[in-house]
Protein backbone atom coordinates (compact mmCIF):
# COMPACT_ATOMS: atom_id res chain seq x y z
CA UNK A 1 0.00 0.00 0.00
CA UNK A 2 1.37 3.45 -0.51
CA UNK A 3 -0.01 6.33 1.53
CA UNK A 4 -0.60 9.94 -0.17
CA UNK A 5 0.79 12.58 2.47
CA UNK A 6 -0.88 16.01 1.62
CA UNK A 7 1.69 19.14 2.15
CA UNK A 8 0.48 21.03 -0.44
CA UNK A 9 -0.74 23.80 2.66
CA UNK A 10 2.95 24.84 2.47
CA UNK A 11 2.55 26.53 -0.53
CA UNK A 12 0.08 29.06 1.65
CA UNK A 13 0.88 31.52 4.31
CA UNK A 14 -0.47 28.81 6.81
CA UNK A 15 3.49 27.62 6.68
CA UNK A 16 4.42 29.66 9.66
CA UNK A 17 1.67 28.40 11.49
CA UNK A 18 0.79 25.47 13.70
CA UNK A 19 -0.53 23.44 10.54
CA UNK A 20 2.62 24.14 9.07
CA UNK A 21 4.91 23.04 11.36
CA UNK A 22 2.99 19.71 12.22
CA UNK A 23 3.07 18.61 8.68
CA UNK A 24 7.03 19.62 8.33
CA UNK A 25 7.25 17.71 11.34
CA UNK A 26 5.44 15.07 10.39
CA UNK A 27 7.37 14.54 7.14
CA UNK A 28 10.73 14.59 8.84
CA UNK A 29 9.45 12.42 11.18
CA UNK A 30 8.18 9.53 8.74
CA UNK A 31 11.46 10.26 6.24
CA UNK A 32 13.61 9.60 9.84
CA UNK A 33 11.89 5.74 9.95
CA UNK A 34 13.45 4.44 6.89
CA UNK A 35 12.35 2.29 4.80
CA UNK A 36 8.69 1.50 6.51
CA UNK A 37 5.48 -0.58 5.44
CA UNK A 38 2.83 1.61 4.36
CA UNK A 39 5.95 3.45 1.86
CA UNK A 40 4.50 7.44 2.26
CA UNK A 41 4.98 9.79 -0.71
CA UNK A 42 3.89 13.23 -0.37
CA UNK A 43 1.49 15.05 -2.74
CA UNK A 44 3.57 18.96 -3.19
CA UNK A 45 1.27 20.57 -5.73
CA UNK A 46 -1.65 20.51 -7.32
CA UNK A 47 -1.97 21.84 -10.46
CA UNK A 48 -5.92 22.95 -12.29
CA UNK A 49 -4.08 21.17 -15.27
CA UNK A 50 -1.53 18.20 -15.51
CA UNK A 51 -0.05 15.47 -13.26
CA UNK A 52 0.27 16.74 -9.53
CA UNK A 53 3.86 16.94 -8.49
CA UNK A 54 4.95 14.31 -5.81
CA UNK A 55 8.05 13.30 -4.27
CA UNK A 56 8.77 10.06 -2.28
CA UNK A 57 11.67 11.28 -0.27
CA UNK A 58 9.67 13.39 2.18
CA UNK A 59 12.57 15.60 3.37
CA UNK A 60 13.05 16.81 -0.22
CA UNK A 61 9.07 17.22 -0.28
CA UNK A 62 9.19 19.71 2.30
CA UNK A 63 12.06 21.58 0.78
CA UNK A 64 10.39 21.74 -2.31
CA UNK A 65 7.91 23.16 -0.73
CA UNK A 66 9.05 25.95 1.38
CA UNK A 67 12.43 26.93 -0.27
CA UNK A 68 11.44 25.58 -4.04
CA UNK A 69 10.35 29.49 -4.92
CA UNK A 70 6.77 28.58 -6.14
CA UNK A 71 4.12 31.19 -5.47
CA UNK A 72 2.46 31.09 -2.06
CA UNK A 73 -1.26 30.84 -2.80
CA UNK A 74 -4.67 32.21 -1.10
CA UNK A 75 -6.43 30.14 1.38
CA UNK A 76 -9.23 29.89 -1.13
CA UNK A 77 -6.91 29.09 -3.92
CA UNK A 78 -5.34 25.87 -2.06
CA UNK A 79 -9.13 24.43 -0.60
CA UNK A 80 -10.49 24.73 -3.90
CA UNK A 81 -7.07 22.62 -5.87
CA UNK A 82 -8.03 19.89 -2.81
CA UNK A 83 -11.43 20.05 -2.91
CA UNK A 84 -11.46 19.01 -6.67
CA UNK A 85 -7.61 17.54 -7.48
CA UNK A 86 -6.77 15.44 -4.63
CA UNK A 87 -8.39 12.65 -6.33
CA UNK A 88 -6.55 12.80 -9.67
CA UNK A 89 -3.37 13.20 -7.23
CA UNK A 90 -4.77 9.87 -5.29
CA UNK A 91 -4.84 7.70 -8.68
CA UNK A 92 -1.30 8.77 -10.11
CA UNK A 93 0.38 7.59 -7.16
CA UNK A 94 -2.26 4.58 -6.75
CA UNK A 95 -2.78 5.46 -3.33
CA UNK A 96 -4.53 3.32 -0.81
CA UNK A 97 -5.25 5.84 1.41
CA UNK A 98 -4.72 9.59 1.81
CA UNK A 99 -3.71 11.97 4.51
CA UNK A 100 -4.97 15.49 5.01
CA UNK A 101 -2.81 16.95 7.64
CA UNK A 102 -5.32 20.05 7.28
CA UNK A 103 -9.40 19.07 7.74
CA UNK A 104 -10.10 22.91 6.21
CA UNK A 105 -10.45 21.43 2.69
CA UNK A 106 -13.24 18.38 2.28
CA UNK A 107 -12.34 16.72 -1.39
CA UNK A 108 -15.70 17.44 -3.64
CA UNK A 109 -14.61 14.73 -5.50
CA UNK A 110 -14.24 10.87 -4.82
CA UNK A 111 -10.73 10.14 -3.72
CA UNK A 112 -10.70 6.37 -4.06
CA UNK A 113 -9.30 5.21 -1.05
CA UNK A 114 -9.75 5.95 2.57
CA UNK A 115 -9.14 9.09 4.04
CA UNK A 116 -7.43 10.22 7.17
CA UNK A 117 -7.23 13.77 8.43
CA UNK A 118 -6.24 15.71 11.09
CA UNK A 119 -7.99 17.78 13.71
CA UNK A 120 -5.95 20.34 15.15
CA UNK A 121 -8.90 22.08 17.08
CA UNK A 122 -12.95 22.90 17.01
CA UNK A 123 -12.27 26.77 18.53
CA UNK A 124 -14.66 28.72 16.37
CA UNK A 125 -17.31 25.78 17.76
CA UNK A 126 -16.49 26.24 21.14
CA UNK A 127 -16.27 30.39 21.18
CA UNK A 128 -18.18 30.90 18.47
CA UNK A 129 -18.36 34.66 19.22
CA UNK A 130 -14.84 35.19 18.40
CA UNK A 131 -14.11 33.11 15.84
CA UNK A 132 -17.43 31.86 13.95
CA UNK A 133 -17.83 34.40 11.64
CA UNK A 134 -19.36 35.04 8.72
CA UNK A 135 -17.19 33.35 6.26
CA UNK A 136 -18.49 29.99 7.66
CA UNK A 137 -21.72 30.55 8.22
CA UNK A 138 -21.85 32.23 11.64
CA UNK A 139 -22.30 29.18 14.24
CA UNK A 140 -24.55 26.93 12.84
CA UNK A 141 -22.97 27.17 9.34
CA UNK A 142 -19.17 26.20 11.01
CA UNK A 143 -21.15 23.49 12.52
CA UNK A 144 -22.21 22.21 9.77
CA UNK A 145 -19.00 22.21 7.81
CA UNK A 146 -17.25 20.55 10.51
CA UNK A 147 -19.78 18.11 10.46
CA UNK A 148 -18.90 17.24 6.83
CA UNK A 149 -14.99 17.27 7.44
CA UNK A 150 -14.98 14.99 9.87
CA UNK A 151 -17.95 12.60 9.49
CA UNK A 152 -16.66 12.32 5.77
CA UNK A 153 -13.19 11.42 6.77
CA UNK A 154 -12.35 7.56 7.56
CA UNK A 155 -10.67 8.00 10.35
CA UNK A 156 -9.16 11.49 12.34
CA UNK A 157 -6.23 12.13 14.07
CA UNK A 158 -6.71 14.29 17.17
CA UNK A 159 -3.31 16.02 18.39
CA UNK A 160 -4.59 15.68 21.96
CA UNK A 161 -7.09 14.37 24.53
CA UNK A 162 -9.02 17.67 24.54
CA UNK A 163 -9.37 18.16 21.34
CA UNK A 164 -11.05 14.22 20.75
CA UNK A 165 -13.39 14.80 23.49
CA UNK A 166 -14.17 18.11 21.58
CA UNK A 167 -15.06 16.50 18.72
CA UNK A 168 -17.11 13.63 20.14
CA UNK A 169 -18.88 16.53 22.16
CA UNK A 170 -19.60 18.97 20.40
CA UNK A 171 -19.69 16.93 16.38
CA UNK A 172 -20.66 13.65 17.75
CA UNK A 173 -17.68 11.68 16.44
CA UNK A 174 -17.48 7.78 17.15
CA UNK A 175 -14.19 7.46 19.51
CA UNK A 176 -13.89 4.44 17.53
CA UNK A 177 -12.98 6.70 14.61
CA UNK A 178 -10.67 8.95 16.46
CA UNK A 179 -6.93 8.10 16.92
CA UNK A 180 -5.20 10.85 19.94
CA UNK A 181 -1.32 11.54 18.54
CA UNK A 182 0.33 14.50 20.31
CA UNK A 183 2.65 16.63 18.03
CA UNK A 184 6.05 17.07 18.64
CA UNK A 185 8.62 19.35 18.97
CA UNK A 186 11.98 20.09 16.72
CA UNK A 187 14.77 18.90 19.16
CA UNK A 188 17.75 20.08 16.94
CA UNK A 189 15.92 23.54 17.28
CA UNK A 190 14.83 23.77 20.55
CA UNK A 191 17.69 22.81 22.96
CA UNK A 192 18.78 24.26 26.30
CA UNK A 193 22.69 24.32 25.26
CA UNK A 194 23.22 27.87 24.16
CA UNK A 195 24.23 28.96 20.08
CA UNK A 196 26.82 31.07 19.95
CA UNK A 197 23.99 33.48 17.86
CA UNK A 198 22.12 33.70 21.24
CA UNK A 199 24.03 36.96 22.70
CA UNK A 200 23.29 38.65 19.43
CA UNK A 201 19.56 37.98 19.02
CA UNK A 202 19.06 38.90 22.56
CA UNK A 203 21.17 42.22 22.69
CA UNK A 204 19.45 43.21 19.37
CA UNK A 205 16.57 43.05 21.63
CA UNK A 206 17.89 44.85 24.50
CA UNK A 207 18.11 41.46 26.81
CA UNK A 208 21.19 40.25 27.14
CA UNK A 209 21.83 39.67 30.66
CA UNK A 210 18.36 40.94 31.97
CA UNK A 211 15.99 38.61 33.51
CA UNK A 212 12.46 38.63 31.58
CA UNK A 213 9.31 36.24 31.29
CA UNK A 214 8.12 35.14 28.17
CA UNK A 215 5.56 34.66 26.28
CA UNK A 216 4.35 33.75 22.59
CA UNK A 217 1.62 34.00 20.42
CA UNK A 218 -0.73 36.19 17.96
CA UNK A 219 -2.55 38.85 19.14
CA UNK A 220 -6.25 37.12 19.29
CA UNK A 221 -8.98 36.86 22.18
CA UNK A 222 -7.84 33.30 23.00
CA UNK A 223 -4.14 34.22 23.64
CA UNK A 224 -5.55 36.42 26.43
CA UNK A 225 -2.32 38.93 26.10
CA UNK A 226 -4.07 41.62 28.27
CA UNK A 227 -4.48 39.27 31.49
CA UNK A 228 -1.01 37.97 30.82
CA UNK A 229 0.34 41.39 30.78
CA UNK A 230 -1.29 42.41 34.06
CA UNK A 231 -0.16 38.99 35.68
CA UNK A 232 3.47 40.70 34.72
CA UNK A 233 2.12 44.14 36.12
CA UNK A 234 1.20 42.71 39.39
CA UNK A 235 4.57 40.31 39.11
CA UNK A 236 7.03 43.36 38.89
CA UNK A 237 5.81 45.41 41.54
CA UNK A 238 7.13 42.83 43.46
CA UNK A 239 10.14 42.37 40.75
CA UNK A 240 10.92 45.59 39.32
CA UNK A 241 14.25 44.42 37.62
CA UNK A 242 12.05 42.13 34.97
CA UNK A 243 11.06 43.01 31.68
CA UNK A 244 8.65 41.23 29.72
CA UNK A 245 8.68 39.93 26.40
CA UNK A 246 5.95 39.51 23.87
CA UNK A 247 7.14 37.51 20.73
CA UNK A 248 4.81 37.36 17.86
CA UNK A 249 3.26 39.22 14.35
CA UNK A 250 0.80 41.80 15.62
CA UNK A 251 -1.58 43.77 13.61
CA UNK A 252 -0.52 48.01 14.12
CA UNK A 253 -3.55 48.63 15.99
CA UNK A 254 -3.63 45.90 17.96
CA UNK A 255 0.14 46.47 18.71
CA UNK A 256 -1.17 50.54 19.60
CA UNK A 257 -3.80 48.98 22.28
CA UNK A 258 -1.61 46.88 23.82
CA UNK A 259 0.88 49.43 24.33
CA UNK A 260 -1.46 51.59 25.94
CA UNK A 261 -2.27 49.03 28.35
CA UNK A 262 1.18 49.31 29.08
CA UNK A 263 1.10 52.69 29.73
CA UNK A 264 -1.49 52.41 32.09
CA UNK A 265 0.05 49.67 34.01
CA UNK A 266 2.79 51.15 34.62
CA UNK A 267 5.04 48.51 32.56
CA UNK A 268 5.41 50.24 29.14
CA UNK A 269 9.26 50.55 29.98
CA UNK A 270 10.04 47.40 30.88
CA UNK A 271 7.98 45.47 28.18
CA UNK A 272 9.29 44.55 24.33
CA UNK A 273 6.88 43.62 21.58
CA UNK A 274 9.20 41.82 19.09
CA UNK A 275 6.69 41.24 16.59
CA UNK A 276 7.48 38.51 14.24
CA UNK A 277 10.66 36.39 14.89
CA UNK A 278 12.03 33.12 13.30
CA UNK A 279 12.28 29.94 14.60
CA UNK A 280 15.90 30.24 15.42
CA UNK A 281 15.51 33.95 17.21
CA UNK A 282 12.59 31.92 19.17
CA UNK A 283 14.78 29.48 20.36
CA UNK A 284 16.73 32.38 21.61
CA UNK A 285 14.20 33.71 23.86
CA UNK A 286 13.47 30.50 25.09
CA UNK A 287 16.84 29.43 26.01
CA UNK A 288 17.33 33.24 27.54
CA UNK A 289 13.95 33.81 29.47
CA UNK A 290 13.33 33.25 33.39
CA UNK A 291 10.86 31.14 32.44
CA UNK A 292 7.75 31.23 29.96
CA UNK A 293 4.04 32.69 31.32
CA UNK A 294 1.35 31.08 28.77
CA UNK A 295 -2.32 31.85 29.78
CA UNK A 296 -4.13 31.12 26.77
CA UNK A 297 -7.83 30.33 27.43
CA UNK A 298 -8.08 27.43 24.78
CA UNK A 299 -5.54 25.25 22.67
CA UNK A 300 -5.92 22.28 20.92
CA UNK A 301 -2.40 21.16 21.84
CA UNK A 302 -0.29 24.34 22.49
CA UNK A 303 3.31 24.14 21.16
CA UNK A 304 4.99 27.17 23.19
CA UNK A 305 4.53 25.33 26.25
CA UNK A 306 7.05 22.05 25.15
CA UNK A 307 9.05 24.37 22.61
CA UNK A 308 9.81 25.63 25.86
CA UNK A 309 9.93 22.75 28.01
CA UNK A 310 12.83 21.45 25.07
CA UNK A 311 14.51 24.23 25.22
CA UNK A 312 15.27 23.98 29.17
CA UNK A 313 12.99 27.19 30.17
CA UNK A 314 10.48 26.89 33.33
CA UNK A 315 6.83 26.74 31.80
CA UNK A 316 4.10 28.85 33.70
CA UNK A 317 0.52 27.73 31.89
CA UNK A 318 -2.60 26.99 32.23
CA UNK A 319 -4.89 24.17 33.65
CA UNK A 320 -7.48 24.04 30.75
CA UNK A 321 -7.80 22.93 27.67
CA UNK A 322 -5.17 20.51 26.77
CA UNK A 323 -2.31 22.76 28.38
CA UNK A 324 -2.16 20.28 31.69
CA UNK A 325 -2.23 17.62 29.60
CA UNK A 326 0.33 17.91 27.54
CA UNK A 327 3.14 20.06 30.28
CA UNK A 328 1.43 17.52 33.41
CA UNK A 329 3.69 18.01 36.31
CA UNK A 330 6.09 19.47 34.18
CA UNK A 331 4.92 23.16 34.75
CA UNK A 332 3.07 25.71 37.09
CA UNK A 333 -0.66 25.07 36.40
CA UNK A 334 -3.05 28.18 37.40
CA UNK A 335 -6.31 29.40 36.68
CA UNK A 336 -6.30 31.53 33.11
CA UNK A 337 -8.43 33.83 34.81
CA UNK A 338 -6.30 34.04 37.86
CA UNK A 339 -3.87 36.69 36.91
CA UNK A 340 -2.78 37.17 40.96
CA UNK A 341 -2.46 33.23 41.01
CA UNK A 342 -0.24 33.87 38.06
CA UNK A 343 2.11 36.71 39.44
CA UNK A 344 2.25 34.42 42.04
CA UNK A 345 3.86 32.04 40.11
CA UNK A 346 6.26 34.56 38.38
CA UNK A 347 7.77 36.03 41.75
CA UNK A 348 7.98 32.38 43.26
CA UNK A 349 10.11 31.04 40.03
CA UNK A 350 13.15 33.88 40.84
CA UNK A 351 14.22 31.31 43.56
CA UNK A 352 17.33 29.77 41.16
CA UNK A 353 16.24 26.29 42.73
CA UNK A 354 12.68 26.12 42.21
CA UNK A 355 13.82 27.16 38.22
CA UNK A 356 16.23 24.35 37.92
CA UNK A 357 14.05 21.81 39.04
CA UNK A 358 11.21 22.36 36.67
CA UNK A 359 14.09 23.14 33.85
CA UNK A 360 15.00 19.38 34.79
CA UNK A 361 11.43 18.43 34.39
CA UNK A 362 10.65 20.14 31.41
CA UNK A 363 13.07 18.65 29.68
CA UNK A 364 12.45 14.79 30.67
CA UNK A 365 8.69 15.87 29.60
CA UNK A 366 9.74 17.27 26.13
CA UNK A 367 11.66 14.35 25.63
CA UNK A 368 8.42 12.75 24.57
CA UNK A 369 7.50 15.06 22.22
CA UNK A 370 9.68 13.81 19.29
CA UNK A 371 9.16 13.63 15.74
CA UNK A 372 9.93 9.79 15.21
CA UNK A 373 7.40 8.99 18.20
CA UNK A 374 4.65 11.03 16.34
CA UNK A 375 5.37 9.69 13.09
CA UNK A 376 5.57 6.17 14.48
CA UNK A 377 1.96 6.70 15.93
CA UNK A 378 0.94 7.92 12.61
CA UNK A 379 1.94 5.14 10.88
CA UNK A 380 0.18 2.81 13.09
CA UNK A 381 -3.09 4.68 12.37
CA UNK A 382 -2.41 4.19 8.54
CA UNK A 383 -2.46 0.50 9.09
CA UNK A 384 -5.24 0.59 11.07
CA UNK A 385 -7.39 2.46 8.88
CA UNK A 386 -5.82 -0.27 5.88
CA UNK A 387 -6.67 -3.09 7.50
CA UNK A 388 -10.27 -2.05 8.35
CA UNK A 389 -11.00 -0.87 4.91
CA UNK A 390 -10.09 -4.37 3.74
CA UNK A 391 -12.76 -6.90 6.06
């Protein structure tokens, strides 16, 4: 049997995102097992005319991808190629079963062989006031096209616990047809030994060799970067040598807000908006930070927390969601909502101990968080999913 991997979402924007990352991870991952039963070739492009481009060695796949200088296409442009290619891409490489790493495309057409895709959260579902707009149909519309994307799938992949029960709550999904496999986290990347580039990425930022929290993330309602801001505010009048760091692309408006917030907290001078950094720079901040403060009110698996972890900084997050599930004992758990429980937390971490030993923890828990173990879990789902379609 060969299995169809789909990565043609990295020719969109969605690259730098969490989608993005899982299915470059999840291609290193399977191309690190060698030479494996179900072989995996990856689908790269999908043309409106002519053969779709593949490749079966999955680490030249994603290259091609990201680095091959193609045009990075709309959203709409790359649901409607899947929506009505994927099937001519399924019968060139006589697939017996597909992979959408990316549920936000539902094939129009017939595929001919079972599909599997991936759920990487039900958010607009679950605060639909934020995020169910009018694009899908308000509420009841995003219901319904969930509905379709994963009823009409064969199986689903679920990156955690939360985000299974999520969609046999809320979309009434069999847990027979729902597999849980955690992502994973880029080890090479995020490492606690220091790069030499560290000093230079922090002093560009004004850091080297000052003691800040972290933390990561757009600016959106869920990432809750008000509340985590006045956790800091409460934090540094106990504190007042730490900065705080924000690192992530933020809209000029929102960025204006924000600062004003600042301003009125008092903070404004000791807090740095980055905006958009790379991977590497990331790694940076990680490895540099007193620890990382994460209070997001919802994620489906939440990859600052073990990029984190990995990279030997103490995690402060949050007990909902999937956040305990995946950092367990591994972190300080408060209350989202609890932004005194969470200065708390911040002002009890500058004892040098109390950081060491949750730096040792965090990195035993990251340590299962690798690509091989996610694309070995993968796999097994592809022969489960094989061997059912066949009785």
């Amino acid at each position: 049997m060969t299995v169809l991997l789909d990565l043609t979402i990295l020719s969109t924007s969605d690259t730098a995102r969490g989608v993005g990352r899982y299915a470059i991870d999840l291609a290193h991952g399977l191309a690190g097992l060698g030479s494996v039963e179900p072989e995996v070739v990856a689908v790269t492009e999908l043309p409106w005319i002519g053969l779709p481009a593949r490749a079966t060695d999955l680490n030249e796949a994603v290259a091609r991808c990201i680095d091959g200088g193609g045009p990075v296409r709309s959203y709409w442009d790359w649901q409607w190629r899947l929506r009505l290619r994927l099937g001519a891409a399924c019968r060139a490489a006589g697939a017996g079963l597909v992979h959408t790493v990316h549920a936000g495309a539902t094939p129009l057409v017939d595929v001919g062989c079972p599909r599997v895709t991936t759920c990487l959260d039900l958010i607009p579902l679950i605060f639909p006031k934020h995020y169910a707009g009018w694009k899908s149909g308000f509420h009841a519309g995003r219901r319904r096209l969930d509905w379709r994307r994963y009823h009409g799938a064969d199986h689903v992949i679920a990156i955690s616990r939360a985000t299974a029960d999520d969609l046999m709550r809320l979309l009434e999904v069999p847990a027979s047809k729902i597999t849980v496999v955690h992502l994973s986290v880029d080890h090479d990347r995020f490492r606690p030994d220091p790069l030499p580039s560290d000093r230079s990425a922090l002093t560009r930022l004004g850091l080297h060799d000052t003691p800040y929290v972290l933390s990561v993330g757009a600016l959106e309602w869920r990432k809750n970067v008000p509340g985590t801001i006045d956790a800091f505010a409460r934090a540094r009048r106990r504190v007042p040598e730490l900065k705080f760091v924000w690192a992530g692309r933020w809209p000029e408006q929102g960025r204006a807000e924000i600062e004003a917030l600042c301003d009125r907290l008092g903070v404004r001078d000791a807090v740095v908006l980055t905006g958009f950094v790379s991977e590497d720079e990331l790694a940076a901040l990680y490895r540099g930070a007193q620890m990382l403060l994460f209070l997001s009110r919802y994620e489906g698996f939440g990859n600052p927390p073990i990029e984190a972890m990995a990279s030997g900084c103490p995690v402060i997050t949050g007990r909902n969601s999937s956040l305990l599930e995946v950092a367990e004992d591994a972190a300080i758990a408060v209350d989202t909502e609890d932004y005194a429980a969470a200065a708390d937390a911040i002002v009890a971490l500058q004892d040098e101990t109390e950081r060491r030993r949750l730096k040792a923890a965090g990195l035993e828990r990251a340590r299962h968080f690798s690509n091989a173990r996610m694309a070995a879990e993968t796999l097994d789902v592809y022969r489960d999913v094989q061997r059912s379609a066949r009785r």
